[in-house]
C-alpha atoms as a PDB file:
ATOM      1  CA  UNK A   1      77.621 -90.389  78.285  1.00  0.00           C
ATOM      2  CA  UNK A   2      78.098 -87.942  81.454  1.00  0.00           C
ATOM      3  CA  UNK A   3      74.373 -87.991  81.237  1.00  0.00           C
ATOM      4  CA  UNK A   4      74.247 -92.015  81.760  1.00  0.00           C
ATOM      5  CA  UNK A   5      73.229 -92.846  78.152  1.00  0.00           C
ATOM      6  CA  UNK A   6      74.751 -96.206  77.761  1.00  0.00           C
ATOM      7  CA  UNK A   7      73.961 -96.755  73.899  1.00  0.00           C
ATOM      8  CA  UNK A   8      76.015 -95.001  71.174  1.00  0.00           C
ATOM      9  CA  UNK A   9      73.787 -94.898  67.693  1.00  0.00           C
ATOM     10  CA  UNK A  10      75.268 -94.212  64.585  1.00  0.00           C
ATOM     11  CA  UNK A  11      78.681 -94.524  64.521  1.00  0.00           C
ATOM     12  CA  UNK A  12      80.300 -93.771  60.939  1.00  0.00           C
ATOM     13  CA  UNK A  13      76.643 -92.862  59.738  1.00  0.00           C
ATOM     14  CA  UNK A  14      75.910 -90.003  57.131  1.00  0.00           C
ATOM     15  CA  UNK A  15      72.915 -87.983  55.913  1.00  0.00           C
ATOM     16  CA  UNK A  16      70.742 -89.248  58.854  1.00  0.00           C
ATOM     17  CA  UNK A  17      72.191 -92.872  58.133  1.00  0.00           C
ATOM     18  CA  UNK A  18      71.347 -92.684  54.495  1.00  0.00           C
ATOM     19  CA  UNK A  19      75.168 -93.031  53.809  1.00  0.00           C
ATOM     20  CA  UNK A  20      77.894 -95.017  56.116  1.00  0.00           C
ATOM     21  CA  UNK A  21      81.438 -93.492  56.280  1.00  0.00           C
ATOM     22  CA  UNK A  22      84.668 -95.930  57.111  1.00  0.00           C
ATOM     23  CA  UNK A  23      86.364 -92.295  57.247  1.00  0.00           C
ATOM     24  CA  UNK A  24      83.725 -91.072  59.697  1.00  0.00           C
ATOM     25  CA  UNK A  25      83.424 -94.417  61.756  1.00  0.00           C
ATOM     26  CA  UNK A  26      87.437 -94.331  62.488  1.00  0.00           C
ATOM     27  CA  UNK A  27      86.916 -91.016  63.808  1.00  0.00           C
ATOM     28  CA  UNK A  28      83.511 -91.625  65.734  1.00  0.00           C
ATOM     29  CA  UNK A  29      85.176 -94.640  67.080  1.00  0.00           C
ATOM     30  CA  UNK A  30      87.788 -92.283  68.313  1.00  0.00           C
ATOM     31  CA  UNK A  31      85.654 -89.684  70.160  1.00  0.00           C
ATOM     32  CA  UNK A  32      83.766 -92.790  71.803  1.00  0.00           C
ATOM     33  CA  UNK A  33      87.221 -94.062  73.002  1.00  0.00           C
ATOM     34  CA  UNK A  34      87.769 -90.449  74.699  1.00  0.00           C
ATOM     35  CA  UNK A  35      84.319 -90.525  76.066  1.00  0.00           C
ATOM     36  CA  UNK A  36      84.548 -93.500  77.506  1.00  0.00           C
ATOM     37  CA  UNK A  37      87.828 -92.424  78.994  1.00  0.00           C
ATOM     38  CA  UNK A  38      86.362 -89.266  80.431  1.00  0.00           C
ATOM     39  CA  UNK A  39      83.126 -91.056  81.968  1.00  0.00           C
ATOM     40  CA  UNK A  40      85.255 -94.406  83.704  1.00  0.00           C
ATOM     41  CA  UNK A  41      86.215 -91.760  86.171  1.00  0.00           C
ATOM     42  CA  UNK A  42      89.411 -91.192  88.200  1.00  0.00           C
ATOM     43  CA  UNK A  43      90.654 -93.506  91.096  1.00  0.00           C
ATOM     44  CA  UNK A  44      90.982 -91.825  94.480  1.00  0.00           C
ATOM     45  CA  UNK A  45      93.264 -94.087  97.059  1.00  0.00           C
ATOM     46  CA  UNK A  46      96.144 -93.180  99.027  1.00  0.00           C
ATOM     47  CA  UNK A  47      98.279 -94.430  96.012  1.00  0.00           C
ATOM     48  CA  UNK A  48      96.833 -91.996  93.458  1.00  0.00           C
ATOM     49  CA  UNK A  49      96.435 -89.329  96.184  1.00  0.00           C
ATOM     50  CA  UNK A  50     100.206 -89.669  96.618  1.00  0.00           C
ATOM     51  CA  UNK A  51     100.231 -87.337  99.446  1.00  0.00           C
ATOM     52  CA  UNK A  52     104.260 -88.191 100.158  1.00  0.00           C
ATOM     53  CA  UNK A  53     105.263 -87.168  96.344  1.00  0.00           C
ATOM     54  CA  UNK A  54     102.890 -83.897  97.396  1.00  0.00           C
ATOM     55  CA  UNK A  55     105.575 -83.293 100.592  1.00  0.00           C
ATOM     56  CA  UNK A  56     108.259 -83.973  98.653  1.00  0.00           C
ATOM     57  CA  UNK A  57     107.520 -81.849  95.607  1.00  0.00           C
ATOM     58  CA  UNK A  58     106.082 -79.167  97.620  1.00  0.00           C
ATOM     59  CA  UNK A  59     109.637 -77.133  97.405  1.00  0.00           C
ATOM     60  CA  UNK A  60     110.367 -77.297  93.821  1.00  0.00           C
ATOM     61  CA  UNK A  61     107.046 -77.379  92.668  1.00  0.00           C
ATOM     62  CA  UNK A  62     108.037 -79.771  89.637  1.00  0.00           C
ATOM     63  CA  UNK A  63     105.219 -82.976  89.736  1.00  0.00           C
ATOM     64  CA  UNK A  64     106.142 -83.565  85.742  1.00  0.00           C
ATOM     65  CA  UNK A  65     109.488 -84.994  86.768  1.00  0.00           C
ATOM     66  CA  UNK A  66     108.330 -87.523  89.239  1.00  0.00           C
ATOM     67  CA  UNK A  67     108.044 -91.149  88.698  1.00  0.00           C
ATOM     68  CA  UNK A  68     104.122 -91.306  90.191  1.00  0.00           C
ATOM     69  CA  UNK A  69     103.262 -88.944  88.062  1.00  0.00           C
ATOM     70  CA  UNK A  70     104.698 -90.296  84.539  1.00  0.00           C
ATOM     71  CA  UNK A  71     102.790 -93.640  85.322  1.00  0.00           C
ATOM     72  CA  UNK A  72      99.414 -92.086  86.259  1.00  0.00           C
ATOM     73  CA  UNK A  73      99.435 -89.581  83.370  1.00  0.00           C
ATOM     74  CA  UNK A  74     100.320 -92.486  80.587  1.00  0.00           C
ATOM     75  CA  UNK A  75      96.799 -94.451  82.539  1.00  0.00           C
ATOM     76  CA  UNK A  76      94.828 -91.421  83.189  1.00  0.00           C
ATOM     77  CA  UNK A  77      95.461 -89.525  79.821  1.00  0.00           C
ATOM     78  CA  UNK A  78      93.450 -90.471  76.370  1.00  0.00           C
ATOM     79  CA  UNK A  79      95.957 -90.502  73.983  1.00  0.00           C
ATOM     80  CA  UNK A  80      94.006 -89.884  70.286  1.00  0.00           C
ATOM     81  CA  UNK A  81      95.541 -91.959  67.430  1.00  0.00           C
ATOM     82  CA  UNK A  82      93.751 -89.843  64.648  1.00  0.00           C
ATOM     83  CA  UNK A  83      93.531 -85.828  66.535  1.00  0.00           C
ATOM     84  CA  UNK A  84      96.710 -84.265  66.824  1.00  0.00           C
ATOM     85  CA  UNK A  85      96.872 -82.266  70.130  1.00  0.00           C
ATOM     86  CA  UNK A  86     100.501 -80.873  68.840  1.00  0.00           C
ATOM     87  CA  UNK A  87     101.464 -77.256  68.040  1.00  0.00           C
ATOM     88  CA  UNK A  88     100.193 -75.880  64.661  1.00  0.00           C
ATOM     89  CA  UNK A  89     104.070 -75.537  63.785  1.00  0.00           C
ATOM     90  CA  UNK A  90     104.858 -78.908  64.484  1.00  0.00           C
ATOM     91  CA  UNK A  91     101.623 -80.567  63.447  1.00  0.00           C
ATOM     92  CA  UNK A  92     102.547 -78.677  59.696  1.00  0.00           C
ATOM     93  CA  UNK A  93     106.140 -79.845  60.126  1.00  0.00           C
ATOM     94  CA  UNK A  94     105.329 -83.440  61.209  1.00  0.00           C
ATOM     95  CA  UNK A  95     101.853 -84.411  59.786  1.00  0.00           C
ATOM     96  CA  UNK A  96     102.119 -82.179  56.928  1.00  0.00           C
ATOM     97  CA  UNK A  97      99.242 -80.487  57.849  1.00  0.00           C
ATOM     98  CA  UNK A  98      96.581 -83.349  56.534  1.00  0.00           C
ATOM     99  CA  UNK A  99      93.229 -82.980  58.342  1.00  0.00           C
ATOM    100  CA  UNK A 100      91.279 -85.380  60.023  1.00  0.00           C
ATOM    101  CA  UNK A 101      89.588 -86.721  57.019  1.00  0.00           C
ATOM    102  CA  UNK A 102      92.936 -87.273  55.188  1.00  0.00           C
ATOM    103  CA  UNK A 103      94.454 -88.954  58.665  1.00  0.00           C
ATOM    104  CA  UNK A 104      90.578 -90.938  58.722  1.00  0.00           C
ATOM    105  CA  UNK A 105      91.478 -92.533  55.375  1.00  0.00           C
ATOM    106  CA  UNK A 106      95.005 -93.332  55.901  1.00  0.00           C
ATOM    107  CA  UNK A 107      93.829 -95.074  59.040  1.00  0.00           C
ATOM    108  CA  UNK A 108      90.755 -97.236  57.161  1.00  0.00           C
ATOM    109  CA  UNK A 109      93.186 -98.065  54.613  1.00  0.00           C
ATOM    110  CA  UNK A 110      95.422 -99.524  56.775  1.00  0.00           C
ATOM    111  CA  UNK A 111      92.894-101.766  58.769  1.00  0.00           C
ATOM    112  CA  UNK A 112      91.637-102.769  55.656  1.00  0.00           C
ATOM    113  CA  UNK A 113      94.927-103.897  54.705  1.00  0.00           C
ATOM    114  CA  UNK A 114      95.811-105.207  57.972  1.00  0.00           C
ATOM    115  CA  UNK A 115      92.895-106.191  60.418  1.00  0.00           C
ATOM    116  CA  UNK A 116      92.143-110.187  60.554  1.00  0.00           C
ATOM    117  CA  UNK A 117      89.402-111.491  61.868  1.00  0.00           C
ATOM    118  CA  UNK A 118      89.409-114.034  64.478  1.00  0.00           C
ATOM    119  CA  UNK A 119      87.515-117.274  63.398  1.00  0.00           C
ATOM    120  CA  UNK A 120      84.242-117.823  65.482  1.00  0.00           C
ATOM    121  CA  UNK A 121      84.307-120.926  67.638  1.00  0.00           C
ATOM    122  CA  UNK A 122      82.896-124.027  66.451  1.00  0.00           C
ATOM    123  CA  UNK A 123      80.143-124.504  68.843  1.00  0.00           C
ATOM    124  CA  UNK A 124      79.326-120.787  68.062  1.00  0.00           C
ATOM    125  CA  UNK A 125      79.011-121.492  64.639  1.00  0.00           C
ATOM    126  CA  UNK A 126      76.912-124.314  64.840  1.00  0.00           C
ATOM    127  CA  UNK A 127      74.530-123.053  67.312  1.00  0.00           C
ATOM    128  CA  UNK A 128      74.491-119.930  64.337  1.00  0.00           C
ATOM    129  CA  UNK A 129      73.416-122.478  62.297  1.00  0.00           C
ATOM    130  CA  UNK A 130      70.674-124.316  63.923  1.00  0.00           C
ATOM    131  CA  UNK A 131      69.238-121.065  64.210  1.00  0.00           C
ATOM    132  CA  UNK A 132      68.959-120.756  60.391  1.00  0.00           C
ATOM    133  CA  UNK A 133      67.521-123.764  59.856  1.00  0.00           C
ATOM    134  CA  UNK A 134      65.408-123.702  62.202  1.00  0.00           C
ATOM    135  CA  UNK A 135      64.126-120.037  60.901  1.00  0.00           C
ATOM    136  CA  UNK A 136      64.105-121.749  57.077  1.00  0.00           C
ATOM    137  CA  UNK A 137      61.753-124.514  58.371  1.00  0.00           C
ATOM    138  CA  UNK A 138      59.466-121.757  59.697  1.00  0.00           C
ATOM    139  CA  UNK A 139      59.640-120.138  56.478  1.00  0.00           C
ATOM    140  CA  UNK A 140      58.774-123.131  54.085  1.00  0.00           C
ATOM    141  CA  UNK A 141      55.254-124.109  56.082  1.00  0.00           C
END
């Protein structure tokens, strides 16, 4: 993606795409969501320059306390649902040390239990439909 490729192949695919993963397509569709992040770039304007907070903080050194920089880190940050970026301790402690294939299957299990899928318009559907036919009619002469 840094490169400019703007087509991802193979998400959740196996054994050169012999075999498709719902494990492995949670966690490819987790490493796009960080790339994506990393290529949409960062803003530069005088509000993410913040070059008052700079003169303010430039005493104490602290920028983790301030205000400016608690919103732009929550926008600017990816924030993984499956890695963990804790601590080994407290990964052990609080995720009880399951890997990412365990966390992968927790996660399809859940969307399969969970995820609805939105109904496609009616005009959609027909249009879907004239296609069909249309294609069946080709087929029978």
């Amino acid at each position: 993606m840094l490169a400019g490729a703007n087509l991802i192949y193979g998400a959740g695919m196996l054994e050169l795409g012999q075999t498709v993963s719902l494990e492995q397509l949670v966690i490819d569709n987790e490493i796009i969501a960080m790339c994506k992040r990393a290529t949409r770039g960062i803003p530069v304007s005088e509000e993410t320059i913040a070059l008052d907070v700079i003169k303010a903080v430039k005493q104490t050194g602290n920028f983790i306390a301030q205000r400016h920089t608690k919103k732009y880190m929550g926008e600017e940050q990816s924030f993984p649902l499956l890695f963990s970026r804790e601590m080994r301790g407290t990964w052990e402690r609080k995720r009880g040390k399951r890997d990412l294939a365990e966390v992968a299957h927790e996660k399809v299990k859940e969307i399969l239990r969970t995820h609805e899928v939105p109904p496609i318009d009616r005009d959609i559907r027909e249009e879907i439909l004239k296609v069909i036919k249309s294609f069946e009619k080709k087929e029978m002469h």
